[in-house]
Structure formats: structure tokens, C-alpha cells
N, C-alpha and C. Protein backbone atom coordinates (compact mmCIF):
# COMPACT_ATOMS: atom_id res chain seq x y z
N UNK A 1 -79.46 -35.63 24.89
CA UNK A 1 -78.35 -34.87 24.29
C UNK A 1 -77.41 -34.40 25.41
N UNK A 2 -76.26 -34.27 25.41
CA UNK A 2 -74.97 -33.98 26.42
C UNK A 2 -75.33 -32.68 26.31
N UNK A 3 -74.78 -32.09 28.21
CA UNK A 3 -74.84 -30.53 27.88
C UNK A 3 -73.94 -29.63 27.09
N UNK A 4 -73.91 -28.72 26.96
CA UNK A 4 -72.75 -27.87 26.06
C UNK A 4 -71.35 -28.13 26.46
N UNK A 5 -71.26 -28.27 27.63
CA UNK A 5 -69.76 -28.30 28.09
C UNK A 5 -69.51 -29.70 27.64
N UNK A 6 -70.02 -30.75 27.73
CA UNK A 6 -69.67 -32.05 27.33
C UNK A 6 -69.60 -32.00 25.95
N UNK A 7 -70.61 -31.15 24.99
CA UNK A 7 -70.41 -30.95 23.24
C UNK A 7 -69.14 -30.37 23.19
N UNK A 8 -68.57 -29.32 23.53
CA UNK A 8 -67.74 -28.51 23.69
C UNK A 8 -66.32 -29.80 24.11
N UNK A 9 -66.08 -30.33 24.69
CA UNK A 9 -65.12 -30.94 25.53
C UNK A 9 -64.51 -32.33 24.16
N UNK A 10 -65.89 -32.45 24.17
CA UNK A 10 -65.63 -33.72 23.01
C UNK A 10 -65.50 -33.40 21.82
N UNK A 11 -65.62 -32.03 21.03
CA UNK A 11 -64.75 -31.63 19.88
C UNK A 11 -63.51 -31.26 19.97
N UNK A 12 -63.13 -30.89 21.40
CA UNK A 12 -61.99 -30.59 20.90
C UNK A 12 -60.58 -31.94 21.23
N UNK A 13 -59.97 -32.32 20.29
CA UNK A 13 -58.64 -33.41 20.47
C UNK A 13 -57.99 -33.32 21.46
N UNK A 14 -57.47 -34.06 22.09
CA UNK A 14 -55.97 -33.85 22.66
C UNK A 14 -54.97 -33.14 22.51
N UNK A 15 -54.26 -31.81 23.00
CA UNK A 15 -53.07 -31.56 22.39
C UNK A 15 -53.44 -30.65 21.32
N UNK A 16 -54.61 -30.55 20.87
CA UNK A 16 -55.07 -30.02 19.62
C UNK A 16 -55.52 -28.67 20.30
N UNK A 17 -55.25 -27.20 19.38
CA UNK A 17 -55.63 -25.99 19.35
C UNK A 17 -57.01 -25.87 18.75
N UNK A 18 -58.52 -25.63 19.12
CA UNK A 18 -59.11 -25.48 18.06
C UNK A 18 -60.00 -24.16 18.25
N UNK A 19 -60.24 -23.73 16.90
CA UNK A 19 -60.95 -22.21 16.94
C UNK A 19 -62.25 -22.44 17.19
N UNK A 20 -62.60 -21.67 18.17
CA UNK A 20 -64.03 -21.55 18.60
C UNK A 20 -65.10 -21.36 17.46
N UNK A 21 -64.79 -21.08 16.72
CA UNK A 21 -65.64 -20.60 15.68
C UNK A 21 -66.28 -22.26 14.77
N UNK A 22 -65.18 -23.55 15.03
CA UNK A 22 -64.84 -24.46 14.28
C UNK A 22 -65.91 -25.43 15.08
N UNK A 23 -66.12 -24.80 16.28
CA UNK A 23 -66.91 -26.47 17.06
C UNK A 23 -68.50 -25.93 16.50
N UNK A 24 -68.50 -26.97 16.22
CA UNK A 24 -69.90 -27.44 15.37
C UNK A 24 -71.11 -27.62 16.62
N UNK A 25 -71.96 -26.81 17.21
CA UNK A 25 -72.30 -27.15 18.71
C UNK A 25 -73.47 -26.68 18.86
N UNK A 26 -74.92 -26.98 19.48
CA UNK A 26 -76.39 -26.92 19.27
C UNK A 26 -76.46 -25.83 20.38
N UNK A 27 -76.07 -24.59 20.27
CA UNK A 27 -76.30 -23.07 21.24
C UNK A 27 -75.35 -21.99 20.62
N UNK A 28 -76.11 -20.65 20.68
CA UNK A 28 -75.59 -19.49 20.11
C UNK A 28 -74.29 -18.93 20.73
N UNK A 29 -73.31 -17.83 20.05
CA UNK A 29 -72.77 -17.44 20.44
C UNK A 29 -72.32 -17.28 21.44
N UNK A 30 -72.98 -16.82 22.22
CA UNK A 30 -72.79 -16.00 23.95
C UNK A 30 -72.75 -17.20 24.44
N UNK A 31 -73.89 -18.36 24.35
CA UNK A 31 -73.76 -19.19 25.00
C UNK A 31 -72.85 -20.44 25.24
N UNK A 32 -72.19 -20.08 24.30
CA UNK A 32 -70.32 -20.91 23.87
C UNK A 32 -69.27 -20.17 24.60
N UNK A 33 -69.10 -18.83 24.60
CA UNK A 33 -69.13 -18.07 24.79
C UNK A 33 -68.44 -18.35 26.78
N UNK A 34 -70.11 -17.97 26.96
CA UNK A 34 -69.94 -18.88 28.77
C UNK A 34 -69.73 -19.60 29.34
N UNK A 35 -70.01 -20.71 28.14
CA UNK A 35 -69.59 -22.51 29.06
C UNK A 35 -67.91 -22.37 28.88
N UNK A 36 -66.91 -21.69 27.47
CA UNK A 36 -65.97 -21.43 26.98
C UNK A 36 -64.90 -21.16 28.45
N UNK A 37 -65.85 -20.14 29.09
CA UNK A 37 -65.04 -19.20 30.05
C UNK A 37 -65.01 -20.43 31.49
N UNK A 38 -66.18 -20.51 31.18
CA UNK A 38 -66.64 -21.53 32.27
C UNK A 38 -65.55 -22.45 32.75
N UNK A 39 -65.18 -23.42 31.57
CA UNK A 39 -64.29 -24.35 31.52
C UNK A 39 -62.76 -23.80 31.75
N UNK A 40 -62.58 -22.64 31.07
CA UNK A 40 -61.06 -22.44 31.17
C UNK A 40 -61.09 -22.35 32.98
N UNK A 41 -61.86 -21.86 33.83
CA UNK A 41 -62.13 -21.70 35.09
C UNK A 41 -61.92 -22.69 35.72
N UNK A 42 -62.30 -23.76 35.30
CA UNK A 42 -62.60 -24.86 35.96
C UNK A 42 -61.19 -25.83 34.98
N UNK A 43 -60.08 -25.18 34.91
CA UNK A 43 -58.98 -25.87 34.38
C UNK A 43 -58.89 -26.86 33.27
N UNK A 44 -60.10 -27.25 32.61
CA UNK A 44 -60.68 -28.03 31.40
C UNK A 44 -60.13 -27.59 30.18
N UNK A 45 -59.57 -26.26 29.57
CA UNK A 45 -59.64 -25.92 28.75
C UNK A 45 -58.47 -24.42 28.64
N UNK A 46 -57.76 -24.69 28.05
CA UNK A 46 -56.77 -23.39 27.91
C UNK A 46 -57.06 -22.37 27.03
N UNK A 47 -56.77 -20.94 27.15
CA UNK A 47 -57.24 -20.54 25.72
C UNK A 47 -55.84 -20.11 25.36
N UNK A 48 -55.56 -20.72 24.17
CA UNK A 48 -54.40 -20.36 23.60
C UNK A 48 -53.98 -18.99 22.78
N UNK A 49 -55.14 -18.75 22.18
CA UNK A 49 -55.01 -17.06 21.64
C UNK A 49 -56.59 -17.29 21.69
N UNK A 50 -56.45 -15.71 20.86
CA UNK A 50 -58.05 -14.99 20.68
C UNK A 50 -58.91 -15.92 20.21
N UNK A 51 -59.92 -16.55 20.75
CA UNK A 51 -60.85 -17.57 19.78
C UNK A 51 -60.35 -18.87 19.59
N UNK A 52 -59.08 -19.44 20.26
CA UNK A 52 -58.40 -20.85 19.91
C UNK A 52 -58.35 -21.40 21.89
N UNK A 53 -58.85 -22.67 21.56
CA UNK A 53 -58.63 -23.17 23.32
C UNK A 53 -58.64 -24.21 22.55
N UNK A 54 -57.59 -25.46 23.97
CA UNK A 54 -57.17 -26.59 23.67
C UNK A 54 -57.53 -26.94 25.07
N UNK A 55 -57.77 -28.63 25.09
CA UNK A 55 -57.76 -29.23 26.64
C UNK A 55 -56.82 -29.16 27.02
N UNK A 56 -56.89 -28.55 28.74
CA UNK A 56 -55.54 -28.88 29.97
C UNK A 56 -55.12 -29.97 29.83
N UNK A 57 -53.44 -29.93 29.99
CA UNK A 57 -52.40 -30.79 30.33
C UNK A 57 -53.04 -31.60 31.72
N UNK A 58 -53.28 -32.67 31.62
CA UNK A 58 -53.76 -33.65 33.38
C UNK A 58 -52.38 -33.35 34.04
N UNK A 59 -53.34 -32.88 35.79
CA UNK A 59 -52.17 -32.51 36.84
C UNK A 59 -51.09 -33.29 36.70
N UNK A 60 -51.56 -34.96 36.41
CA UNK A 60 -50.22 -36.36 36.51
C UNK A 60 -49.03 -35.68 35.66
N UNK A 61 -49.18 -35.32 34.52
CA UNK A 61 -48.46 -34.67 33.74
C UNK A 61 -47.54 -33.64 34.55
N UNK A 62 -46.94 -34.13 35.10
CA UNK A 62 -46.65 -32.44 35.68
C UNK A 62 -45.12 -31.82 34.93
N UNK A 63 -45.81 -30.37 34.38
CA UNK A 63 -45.03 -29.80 34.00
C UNK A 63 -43.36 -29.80 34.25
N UNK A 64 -41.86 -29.45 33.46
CA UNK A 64 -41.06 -29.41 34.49
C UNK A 64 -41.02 -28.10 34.21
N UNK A 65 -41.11 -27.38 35.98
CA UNK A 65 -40.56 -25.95 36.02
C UNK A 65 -41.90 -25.04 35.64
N UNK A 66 -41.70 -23.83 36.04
CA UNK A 66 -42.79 -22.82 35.50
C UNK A 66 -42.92 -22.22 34.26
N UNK A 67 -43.74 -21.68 33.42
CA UNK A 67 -44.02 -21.33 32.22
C UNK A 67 -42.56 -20.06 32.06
N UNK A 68 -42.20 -19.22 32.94
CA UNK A 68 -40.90 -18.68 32.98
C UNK A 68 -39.46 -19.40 33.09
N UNK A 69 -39.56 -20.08 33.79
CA UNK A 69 -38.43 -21.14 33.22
C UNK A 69 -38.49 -21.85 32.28
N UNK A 70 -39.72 -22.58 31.75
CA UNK A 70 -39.37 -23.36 30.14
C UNK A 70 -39.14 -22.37 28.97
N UNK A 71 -39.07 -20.98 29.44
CA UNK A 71 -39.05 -20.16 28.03
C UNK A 71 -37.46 -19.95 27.99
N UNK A 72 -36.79 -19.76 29.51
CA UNK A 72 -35.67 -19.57 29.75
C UNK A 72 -34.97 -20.79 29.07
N UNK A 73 -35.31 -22.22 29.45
CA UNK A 73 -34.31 -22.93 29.06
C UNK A 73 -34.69 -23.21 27.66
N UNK A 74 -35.72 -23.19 27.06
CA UNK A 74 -35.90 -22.66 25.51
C UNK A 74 -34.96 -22.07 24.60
N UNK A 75 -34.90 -20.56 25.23
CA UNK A 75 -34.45 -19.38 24.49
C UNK A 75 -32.05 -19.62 24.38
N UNK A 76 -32.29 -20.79 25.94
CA UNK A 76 -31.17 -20.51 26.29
C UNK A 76 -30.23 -21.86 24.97
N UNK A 77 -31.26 -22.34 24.97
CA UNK A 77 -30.35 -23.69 24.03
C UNK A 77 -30.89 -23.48 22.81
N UNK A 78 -31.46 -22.51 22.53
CA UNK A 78 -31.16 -22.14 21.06
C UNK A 78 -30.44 -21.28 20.33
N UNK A 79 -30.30 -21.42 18.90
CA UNK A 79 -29.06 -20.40 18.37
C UNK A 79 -29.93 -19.05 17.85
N UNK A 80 -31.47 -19.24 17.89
CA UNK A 80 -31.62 -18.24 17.43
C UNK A 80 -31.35 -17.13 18.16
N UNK A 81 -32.18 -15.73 17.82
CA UNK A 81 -31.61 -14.32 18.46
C UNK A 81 -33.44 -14.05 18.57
N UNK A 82 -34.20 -14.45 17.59
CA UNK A 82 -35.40 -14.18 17.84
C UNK A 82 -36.55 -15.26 18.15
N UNK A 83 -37.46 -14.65 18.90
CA UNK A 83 -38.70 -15.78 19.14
C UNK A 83 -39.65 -14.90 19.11
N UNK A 84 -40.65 -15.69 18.31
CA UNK A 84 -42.11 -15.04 18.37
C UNK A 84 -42.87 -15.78 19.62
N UNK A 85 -43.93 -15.00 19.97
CA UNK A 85 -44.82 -15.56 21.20
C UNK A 85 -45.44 -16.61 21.02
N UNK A 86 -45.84 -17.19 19.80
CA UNK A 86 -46.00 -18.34 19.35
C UNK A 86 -45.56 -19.81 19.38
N UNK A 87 -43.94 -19.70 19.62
CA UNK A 87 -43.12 -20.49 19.93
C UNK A 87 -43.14 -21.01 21.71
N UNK A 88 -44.00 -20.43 22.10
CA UNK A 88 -44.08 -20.91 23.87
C UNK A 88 -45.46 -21.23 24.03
N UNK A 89 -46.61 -21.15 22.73
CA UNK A 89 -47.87 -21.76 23.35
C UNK A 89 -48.20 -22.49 23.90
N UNK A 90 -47.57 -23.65 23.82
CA UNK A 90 -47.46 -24.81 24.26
C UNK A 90 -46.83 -25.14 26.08
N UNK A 91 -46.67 -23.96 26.36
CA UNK A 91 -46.10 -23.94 27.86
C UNK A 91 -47.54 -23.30 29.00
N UNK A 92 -48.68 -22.67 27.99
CA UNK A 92 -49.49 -22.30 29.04
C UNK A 92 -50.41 -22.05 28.20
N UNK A 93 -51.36 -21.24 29.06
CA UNK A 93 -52.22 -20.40 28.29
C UNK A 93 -51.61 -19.27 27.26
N UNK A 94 -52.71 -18.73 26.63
CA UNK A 94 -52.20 -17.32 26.19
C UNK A 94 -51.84 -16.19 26.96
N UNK A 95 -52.69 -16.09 28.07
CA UNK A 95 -52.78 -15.17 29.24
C UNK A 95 -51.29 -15.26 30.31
N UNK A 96 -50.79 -16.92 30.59
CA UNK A 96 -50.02 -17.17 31.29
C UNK A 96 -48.60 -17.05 30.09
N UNK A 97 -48.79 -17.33 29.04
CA UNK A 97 -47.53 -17.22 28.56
C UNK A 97 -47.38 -15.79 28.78
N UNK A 98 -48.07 -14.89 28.16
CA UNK A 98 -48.17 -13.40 28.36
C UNK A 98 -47.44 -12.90 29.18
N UNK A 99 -47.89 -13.20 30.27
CA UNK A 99 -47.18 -12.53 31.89
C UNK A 99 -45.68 -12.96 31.97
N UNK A 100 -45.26 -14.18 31.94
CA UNK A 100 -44.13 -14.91 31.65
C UNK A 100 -43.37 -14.45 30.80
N UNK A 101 -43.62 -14.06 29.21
CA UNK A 101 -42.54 -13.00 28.38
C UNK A 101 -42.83 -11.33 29.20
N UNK A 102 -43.57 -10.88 29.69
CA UNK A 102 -44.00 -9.81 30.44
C UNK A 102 -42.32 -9.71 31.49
N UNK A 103 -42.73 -10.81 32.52
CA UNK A 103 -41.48 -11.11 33.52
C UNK A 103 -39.89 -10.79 32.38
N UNK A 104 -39.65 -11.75 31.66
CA UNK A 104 -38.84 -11.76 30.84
C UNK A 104 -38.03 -10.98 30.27
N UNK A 105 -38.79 -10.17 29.93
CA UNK A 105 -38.57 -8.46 29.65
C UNK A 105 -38.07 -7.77 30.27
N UNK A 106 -39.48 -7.54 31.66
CA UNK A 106 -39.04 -7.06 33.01
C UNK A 106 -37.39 -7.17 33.45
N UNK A 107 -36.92 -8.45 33.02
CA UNK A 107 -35.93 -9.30 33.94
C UNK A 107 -34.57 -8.60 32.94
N UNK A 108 -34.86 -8.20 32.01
CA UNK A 108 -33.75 -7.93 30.91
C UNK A 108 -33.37 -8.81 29.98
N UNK A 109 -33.90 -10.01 30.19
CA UNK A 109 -33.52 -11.57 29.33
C UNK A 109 -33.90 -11.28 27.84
N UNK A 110 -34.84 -10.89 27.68
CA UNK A 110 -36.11 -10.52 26.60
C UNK A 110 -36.31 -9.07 26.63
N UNK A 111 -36.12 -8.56 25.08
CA UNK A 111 -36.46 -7.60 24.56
C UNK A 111 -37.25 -7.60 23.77
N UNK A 112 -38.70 -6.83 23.92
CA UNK A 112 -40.03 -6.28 22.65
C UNK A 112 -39.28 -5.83 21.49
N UNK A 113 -39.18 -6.65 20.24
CA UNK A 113 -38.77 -5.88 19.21
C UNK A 113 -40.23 -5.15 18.25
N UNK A 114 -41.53 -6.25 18.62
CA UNK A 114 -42.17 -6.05 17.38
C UNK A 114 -43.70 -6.38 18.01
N UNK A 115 -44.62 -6.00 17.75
CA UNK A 115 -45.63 -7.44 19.33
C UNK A 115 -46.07 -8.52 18.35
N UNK A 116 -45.60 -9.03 19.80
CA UNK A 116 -45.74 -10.64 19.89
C UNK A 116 -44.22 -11.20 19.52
N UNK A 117 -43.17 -10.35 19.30
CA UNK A 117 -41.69 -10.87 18.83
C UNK A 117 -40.74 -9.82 19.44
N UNK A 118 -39.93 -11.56 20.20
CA UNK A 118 -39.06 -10.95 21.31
C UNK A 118 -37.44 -11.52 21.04
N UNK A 119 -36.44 -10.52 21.83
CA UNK A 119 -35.29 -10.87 20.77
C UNK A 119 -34.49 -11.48 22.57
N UNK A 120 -33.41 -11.97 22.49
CA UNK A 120 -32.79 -12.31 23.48
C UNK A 120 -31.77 -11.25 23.49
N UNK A 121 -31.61 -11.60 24.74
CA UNK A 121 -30.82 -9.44 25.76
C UNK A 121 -30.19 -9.54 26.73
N UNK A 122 -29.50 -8.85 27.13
CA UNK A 122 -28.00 -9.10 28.10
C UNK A 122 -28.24 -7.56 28.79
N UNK A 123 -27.99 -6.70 29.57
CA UNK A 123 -27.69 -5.46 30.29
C UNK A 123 -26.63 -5.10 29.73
N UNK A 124 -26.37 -3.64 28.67
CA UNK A 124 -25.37 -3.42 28.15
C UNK A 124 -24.39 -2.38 29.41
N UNK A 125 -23.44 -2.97 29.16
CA UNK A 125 -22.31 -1.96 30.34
C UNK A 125 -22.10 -0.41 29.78
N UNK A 126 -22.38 0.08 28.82
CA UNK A 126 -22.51 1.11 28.43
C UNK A 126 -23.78 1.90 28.79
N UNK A 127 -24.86 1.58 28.69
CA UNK A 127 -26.26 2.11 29.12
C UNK A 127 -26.47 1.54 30.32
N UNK A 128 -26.62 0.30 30.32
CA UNK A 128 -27.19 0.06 31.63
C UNK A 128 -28.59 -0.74 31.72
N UNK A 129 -28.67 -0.57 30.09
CA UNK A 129 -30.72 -0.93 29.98
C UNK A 129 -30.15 -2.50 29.12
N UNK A 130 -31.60 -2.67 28.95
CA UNK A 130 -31.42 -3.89 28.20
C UNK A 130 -30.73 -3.95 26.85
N UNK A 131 -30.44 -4.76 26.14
CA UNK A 131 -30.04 -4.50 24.38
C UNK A 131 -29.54 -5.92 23.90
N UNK A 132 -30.17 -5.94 22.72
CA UNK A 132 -30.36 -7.16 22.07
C UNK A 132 -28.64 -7.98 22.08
N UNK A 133 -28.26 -9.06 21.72
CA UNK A 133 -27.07 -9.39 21.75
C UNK A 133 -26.70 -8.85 20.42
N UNK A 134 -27.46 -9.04 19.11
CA UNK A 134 -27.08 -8.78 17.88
C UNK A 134 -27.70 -7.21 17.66
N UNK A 135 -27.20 -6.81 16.17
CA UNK A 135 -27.35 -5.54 15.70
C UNK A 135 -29.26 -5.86 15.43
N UNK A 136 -29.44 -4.58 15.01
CA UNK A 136 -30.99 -4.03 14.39
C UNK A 136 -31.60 -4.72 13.44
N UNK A 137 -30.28 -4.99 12.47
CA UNK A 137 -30.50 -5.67 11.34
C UNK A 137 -30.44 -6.54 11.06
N UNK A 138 -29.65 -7.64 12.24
CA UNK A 138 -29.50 -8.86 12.11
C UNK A 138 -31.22 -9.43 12.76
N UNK A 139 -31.85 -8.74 13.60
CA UNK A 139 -32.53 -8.97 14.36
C UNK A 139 -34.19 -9.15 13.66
N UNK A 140 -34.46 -7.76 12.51
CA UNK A 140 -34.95 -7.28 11.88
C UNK A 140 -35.40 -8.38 10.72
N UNK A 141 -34.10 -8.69 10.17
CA UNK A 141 -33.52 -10.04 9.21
C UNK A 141 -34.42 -11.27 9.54
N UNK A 142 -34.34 -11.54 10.68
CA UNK A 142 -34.81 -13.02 11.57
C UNK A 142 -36.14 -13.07 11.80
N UNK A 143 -36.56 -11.73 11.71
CA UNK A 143 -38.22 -11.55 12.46
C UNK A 143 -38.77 -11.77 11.35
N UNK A 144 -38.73 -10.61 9.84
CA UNK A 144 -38.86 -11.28 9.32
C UNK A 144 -38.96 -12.05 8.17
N UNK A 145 -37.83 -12.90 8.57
CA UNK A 145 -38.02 -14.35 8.05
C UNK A 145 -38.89 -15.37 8.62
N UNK A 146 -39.22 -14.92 10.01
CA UNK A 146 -40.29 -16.02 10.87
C UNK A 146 -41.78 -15.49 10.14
N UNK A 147 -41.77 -14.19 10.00
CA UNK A 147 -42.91 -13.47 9.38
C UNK A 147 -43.50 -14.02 7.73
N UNK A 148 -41.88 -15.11 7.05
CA UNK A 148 -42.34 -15.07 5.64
C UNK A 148 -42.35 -14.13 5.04
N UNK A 149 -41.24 -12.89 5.20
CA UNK A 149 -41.10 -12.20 4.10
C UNK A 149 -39.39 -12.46 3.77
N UNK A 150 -39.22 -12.06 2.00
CA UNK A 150 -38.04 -12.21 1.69
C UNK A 150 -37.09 -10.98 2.04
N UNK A 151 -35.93 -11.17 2.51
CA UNK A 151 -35.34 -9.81 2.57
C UNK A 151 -33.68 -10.27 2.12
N UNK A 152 -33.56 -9.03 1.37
CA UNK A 152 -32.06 -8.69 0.69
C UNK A 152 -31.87 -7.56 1.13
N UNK A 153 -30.38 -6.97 0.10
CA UNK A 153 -29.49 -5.71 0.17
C UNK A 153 -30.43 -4.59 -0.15
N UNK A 154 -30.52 -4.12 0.85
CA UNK A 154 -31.04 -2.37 0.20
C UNK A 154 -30.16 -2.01 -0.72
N UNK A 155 -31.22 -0.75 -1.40
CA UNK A 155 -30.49 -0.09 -2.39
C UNK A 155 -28.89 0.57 -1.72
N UNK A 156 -29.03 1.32 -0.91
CA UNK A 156 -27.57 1.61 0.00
C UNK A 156 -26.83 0.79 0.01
N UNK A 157 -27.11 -0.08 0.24
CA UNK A 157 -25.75 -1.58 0.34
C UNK A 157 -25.52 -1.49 -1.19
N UNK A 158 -26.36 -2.24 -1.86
CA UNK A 158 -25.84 -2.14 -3.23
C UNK A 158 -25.43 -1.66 -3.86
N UNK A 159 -25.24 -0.12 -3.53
CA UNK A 159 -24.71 1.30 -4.25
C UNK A 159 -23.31 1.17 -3.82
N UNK A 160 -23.21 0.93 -2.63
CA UNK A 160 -22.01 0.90 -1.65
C UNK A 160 -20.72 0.01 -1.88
N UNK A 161 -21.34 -1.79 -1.91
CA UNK A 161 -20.66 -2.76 -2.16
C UNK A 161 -20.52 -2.64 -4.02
N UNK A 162 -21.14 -1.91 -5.15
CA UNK A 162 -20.20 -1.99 -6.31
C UNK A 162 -19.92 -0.74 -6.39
N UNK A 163 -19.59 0.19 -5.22
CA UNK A 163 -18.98 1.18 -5.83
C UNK A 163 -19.60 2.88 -6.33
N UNK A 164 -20.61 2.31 -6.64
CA UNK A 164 -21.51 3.62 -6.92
C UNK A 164 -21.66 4.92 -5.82
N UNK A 165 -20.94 4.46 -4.49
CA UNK A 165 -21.57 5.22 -3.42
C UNK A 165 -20.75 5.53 -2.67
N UNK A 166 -19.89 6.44 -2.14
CA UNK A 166 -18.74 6.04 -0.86
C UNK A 166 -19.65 6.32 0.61
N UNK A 167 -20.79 6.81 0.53
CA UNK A 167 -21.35 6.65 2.10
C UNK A 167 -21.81 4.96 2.60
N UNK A 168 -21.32 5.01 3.46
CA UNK A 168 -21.39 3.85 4.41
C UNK A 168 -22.90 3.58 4.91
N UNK A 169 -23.35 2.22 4.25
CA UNK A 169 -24.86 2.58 5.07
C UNK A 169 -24.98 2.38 6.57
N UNK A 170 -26.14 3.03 6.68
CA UNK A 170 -26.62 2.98 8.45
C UNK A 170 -26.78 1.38 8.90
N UNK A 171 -27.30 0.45 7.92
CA UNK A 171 -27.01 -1.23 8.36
C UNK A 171 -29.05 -1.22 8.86
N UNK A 172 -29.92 -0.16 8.40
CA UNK A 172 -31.23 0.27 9.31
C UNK A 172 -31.92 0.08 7.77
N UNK A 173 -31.80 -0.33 6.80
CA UNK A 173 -32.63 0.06 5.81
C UNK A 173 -32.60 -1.87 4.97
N UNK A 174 -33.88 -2.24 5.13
CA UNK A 174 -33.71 -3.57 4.68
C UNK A 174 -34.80 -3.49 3.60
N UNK A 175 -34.18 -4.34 2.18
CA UNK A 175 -35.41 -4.42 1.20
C UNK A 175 -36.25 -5.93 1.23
N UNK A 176 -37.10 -5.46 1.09
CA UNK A 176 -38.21 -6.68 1.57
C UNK A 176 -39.23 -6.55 0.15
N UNK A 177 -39.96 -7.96 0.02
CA UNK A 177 -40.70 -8.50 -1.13
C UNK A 177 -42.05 -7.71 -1.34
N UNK A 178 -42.41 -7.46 0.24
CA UNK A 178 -43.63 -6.42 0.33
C UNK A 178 -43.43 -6.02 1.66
N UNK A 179 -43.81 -4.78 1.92
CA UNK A 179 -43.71 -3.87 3.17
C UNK A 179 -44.51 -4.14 4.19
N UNK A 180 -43.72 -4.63 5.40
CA UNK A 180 -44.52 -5.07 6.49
C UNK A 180 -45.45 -3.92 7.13
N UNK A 181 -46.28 -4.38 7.50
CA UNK A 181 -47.66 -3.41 8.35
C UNK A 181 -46.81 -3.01 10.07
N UNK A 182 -45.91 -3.36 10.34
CA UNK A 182 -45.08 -3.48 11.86
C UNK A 182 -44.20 -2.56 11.66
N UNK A 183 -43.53 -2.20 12.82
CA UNK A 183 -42.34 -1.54 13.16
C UNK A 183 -41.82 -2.49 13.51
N UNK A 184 -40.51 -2.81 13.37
CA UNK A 184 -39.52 -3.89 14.00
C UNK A 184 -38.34 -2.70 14.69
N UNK A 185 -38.10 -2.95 15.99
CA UNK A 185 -36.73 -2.07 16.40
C UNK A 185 -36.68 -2.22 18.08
N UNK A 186 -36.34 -1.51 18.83
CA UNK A 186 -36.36 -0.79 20.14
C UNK A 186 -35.56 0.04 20.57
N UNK A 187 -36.31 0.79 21.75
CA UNK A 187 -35.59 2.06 22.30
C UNK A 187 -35.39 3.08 21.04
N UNK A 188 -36.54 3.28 20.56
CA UNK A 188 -36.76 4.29 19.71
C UNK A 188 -36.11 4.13 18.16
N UNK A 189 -35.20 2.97 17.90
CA UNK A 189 -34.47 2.65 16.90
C UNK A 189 -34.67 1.77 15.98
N UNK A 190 -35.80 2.05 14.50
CA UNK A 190 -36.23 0.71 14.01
C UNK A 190 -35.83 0.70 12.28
N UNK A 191 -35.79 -0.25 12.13
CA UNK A 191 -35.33 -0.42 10.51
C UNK A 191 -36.48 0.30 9.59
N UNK A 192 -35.62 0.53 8.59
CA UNK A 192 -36.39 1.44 7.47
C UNK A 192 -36.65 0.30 6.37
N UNK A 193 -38.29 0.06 6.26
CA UNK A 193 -38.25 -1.16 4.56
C UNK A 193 -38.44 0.55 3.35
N UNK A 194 -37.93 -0.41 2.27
CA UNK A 194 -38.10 -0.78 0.73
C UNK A 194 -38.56 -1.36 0.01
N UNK A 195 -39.11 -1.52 -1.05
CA UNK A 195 -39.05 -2.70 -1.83
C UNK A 195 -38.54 -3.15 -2.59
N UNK A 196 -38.11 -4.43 -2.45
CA UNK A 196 -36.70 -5.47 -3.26
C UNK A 196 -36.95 -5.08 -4.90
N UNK A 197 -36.45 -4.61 -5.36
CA UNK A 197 -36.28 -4.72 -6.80
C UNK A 197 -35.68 -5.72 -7.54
């Protein structure tokens, strides 16, 4: 019988993410566990999130650029405003992408709106700190929609746009299909849910 690391090596595909929980393999917990750690050590094996590892990219392969630059030229040729951390697995580990949106942040490029969802950011000449290119709500809007929830007009908007209302809404209050478990916002400033009627 092959040792664990060879059982281990040969379930998982090419290119393929798979949950630890999924390899079918003749030793307990802990002991998956160790050979698991073992391997990511020994460059065999990435762990992509909590409980998910895929086989290393071969050195021949060589990456272009560092896991901080492919997010850069990522973020930079796209139209969106938001990215979840999800969208860069594929550039490293979980651990290495980590540090890399970490830098990102650091750098002002990338703003934490939500964890694990980061918005693209410029140094505003007014403050001085980071700040998203778009408003709260546009931002809020995008997350989520990556999240799979539906979102429309709050009641405020709707009061507003037929009339019922002359206060102007704050643009902070979004109605959604069901109420997310998250805060979405930054620098202390986050949207208010509802539910869509």
C-alpha cells in the first residue's frame, strides 16, 4: 500500500481545489492532518482556504510577477469596483494571497469593505487616507451582488422618487431579499439593510 502522502497526492487533480474532508484515505484525522502540513512544506500542496489544498504550480511554470502584482494587474483591467478574496486564489496560497491583499491595503490600492471583500482606492486629497473610488452604495450594491443577494430601492428612495417624502435620502440604506449577517462599509461608515418588500 503507498504511504499517506502518496494516497493524499494522488486524490487530489491537477489545478483542482479539494476539501480535506473529501480524500477518501486509510489514517485518522491528525494523521492527514500532518502529512497535509507536511506537504504544503515541502511545496507539494497549497492550501487554498480552511480545509481545501490543491497541488503546486511546477517551478517550469513560472509564474508572471508576484502574487502582489497579479492582483494589481487584475484589479487594474477590470471595470469592477469590488473583489472578493476569492477571486485571487488562484495566484497563491490562502496564506500568501492574504499577505498580498494585506500589502494592498497597506499600499492604499485596496480598501477592507467587508472580510474577505475588498473595494479598489485612490488617496483622497481631502483626507489624505484611503477611499473607495465609488460611493457606499454603489460599493455595498456590488458586494452584495457577488454575495447573491437581491438588492433594490429602500423604502427612503421610494418615498422620495414618487413624492411621498421631500427628505433626501442618505444613499446608506439598501433593501435586500434577506439581511446579510456582515457589515459592509469603512472608516466607520456602513450601509443600513431592510427588507425588500
Amino acid at each position: 500500500m503507498p504511504d499517506l502522502a502518496t494516497q493524499i497526492l494522488e486524490r487530489i487533480p491537477e489545478g483542482i481545489a479539494v476539501d480535506r474532508a473529501s480524500l477518501a484515505v486509510d489514517a485518522n484525522y491528525d494523521s492527514v492532518g500532518r502529512v497535509l502540513s507536511t506537504l504544503v512544506k515541502q511545496r507539494k500542496l497549497v492550501r487554498v482556504g480552511r480545509g481545501f489544498y490543491k497541488k503546486a504550480v511546477s517551478r517550469n511554470s513560472v509564474s508572471t510577477g508576484t502574487i502582489e502584482e497579479r492582483i494589481e494587474r487584475k484589479i487594474s483591467k477590470s471595470r469592477r469596483n469590488v473583489f472578493m478574496r476569492e477571486n485571487f486564489k488562484d495566484f497563491g496560497s490562502y496564506d500568501a494571497v492574504g499577505r498580498a491583499l494585506k500589502k494592498k491595503t497597506e499600499s492604499g490600492r485596496l480598501i477592507q469593505i467587508s472580510k474577505g471583500i475588498y473595494a479598489k482606492a485612490e488617496y483622497s486629497r481631502i483626507t489624505g487616507k484611503p477611499a473607495p473610488l465609488v460611493g457606499i452604495k454603489t460599493l455595498a450594491s456590488e458586494a452584495l451582488g457577488l454575495l447573491g443577494y437581491k438588492v433594490s430601492a429602500s423604502s427612503p428612495e421610494k418615498n422620495y422618487n414618487q413624492g411621498r417624502s421631500t427628505q433626501v435620502p442618505t444613499g446608506r440604506t439598501l433593501a435586500v431579499n434577506k439581511a446579510p449577517r456582515r457589515r459592509i462599509g469603512y472608516d466607520g461608515k456602513y450601509v443600513v439593510f431592510e427588507r425588500a418588500r
